[in-house]
C-alpha atoms as a PDB file:
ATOM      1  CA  UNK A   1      23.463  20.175 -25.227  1.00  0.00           C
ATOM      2  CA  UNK A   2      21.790  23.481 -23.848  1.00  0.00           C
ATOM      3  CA  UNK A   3      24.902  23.751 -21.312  1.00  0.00           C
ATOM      4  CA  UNK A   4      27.545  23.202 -24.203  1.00  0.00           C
ATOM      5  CA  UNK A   5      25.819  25.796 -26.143  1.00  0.00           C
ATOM      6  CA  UNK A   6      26.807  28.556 -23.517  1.00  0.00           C
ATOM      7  CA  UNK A   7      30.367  27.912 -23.818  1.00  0.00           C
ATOM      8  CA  UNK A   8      31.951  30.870 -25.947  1.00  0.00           C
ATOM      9  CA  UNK A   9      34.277  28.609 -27.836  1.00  0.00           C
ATOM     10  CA  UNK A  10      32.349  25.894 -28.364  1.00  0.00           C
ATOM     11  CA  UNK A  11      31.572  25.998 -32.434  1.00  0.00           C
ATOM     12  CA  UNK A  12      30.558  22.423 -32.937  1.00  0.00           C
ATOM     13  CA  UNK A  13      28.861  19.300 -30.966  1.00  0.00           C
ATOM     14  CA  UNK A  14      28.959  15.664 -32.478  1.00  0.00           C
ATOM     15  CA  UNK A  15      26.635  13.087 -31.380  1.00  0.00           C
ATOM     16  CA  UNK A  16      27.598   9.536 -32.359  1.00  0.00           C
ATOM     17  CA  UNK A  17      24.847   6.626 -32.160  1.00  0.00           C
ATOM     18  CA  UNK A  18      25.288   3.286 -30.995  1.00  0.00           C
ATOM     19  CA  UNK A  19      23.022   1.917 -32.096  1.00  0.00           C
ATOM     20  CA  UNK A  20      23.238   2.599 -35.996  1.00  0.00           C
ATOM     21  CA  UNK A  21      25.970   4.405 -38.404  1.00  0.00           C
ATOM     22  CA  UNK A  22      24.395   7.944 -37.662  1.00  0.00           C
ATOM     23  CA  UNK A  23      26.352  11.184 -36.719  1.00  0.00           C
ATOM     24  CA  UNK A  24      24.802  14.575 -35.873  1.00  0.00           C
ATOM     25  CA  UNK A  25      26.831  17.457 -35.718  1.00  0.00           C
ATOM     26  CA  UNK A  26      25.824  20.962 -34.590  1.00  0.00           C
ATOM     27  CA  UNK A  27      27.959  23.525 -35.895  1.00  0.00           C
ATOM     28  CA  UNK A  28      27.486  27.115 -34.698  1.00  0.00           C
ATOM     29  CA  UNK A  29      26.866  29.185 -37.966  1.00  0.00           C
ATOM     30  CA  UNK A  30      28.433  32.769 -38.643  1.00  0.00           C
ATOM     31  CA  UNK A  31      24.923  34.329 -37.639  1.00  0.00           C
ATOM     32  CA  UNK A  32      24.935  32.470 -34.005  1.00  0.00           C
ATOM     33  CA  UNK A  33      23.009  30.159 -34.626  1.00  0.00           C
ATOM     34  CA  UNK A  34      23.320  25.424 -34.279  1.00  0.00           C
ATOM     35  CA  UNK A  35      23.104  23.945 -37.839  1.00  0.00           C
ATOM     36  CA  UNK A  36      22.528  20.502 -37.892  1.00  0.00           C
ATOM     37  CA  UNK A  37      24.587  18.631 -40.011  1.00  0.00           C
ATOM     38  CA  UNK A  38      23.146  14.234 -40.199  1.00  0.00           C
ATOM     39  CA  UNK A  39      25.606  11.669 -41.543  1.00  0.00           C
ATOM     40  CA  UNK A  40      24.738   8.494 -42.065  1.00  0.00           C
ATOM     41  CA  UNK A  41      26.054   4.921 -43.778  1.00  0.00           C
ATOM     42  CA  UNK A  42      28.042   6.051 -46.749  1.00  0.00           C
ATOM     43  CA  UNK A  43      28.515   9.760 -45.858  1.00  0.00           C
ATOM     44  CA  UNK A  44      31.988  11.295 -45.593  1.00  0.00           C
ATOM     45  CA  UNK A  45      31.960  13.559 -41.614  1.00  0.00           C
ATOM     46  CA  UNK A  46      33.588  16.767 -41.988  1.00  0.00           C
ATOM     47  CA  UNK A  47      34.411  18.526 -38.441  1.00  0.00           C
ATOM     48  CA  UNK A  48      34.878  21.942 -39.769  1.00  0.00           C
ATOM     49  CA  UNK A  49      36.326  23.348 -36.528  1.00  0.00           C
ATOM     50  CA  UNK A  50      39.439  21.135 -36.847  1.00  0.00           C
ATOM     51  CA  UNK A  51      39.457  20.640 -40.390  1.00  0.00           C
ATOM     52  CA  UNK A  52      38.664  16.748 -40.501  1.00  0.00           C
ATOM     53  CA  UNK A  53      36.994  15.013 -42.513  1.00  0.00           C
ATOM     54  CA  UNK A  54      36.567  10.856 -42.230  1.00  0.00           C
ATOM     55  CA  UNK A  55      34.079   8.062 -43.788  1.00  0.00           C
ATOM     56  CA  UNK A  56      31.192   6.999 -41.653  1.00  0.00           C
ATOM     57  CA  UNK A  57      31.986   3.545 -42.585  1.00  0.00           C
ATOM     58  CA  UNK A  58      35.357   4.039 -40.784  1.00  0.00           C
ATOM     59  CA  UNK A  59      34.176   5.248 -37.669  1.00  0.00           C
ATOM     60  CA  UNK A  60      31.950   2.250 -36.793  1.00  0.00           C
ATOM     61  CA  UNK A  61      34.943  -0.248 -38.847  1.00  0.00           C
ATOM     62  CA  UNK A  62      34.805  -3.242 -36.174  1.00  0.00           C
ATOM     63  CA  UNK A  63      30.872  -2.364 -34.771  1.00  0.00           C
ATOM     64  CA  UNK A  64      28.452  -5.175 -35.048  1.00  0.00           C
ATOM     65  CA  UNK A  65      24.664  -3.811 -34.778  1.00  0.00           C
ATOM     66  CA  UNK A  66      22.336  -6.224 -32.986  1.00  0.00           C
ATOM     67  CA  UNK A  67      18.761  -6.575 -33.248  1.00  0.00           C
ATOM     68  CA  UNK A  68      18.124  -5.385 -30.210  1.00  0.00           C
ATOM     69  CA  UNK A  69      19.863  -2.400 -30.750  1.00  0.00           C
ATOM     70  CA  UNK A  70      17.439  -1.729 -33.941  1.00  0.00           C
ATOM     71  CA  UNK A  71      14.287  -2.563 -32.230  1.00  0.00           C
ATOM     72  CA  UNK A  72      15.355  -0.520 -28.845  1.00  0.00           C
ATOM     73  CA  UNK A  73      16.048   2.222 -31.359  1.00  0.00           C
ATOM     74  CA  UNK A  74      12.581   1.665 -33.089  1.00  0.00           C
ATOM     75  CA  UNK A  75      10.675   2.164 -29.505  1.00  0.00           C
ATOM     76  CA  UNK A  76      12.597   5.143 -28.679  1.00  0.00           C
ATOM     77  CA  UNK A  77      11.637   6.508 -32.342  1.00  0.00           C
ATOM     78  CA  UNK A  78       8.044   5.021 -31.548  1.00  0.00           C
ATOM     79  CA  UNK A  79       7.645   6.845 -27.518  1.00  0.00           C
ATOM     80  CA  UNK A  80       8.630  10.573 -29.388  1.00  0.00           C
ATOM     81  CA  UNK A  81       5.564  10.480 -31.616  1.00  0.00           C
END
């Protein structure tokens, strides 16, 4: 993300996980500075840049979670600390 930050025009970064419904966005604020913005089951998304806004339910529609995705996520939450 640090090399996406340096581009001038850049004014927002989505992140979308695979292995839950979660979407972080970093939007670039009027001050300079990344905002995060978390969305998660339920939430409506609203990419500000482009003037879009969507349901999280609809961007994961036809994804099926496994356990193995939850517990891999669960270590990785687990090894940060």
């Amino acid at each position: 993300m640090a090399d996406y930050q340096e581009l001038e025009t850049l004014q927002e970064y989505v992140l979308i996980s695979q292995k839950r419904q979660r979407v972080e966005c970093f939007r670039l604020n009027a001050d300079g500075f990344w905002v995060l913005y978390s969305y998660n089951q339920g939430s409506e998304l609203h990419l500000a840049s482009v003037d879009f806004h969507t349901g999280i339910d609809a961007i994961y529609e036809d994804v099926i979670f496994t356990k193995e995705d939850s517990e891999a996520e669960f270590d990785e939450l687990r090894s940060r600390g």
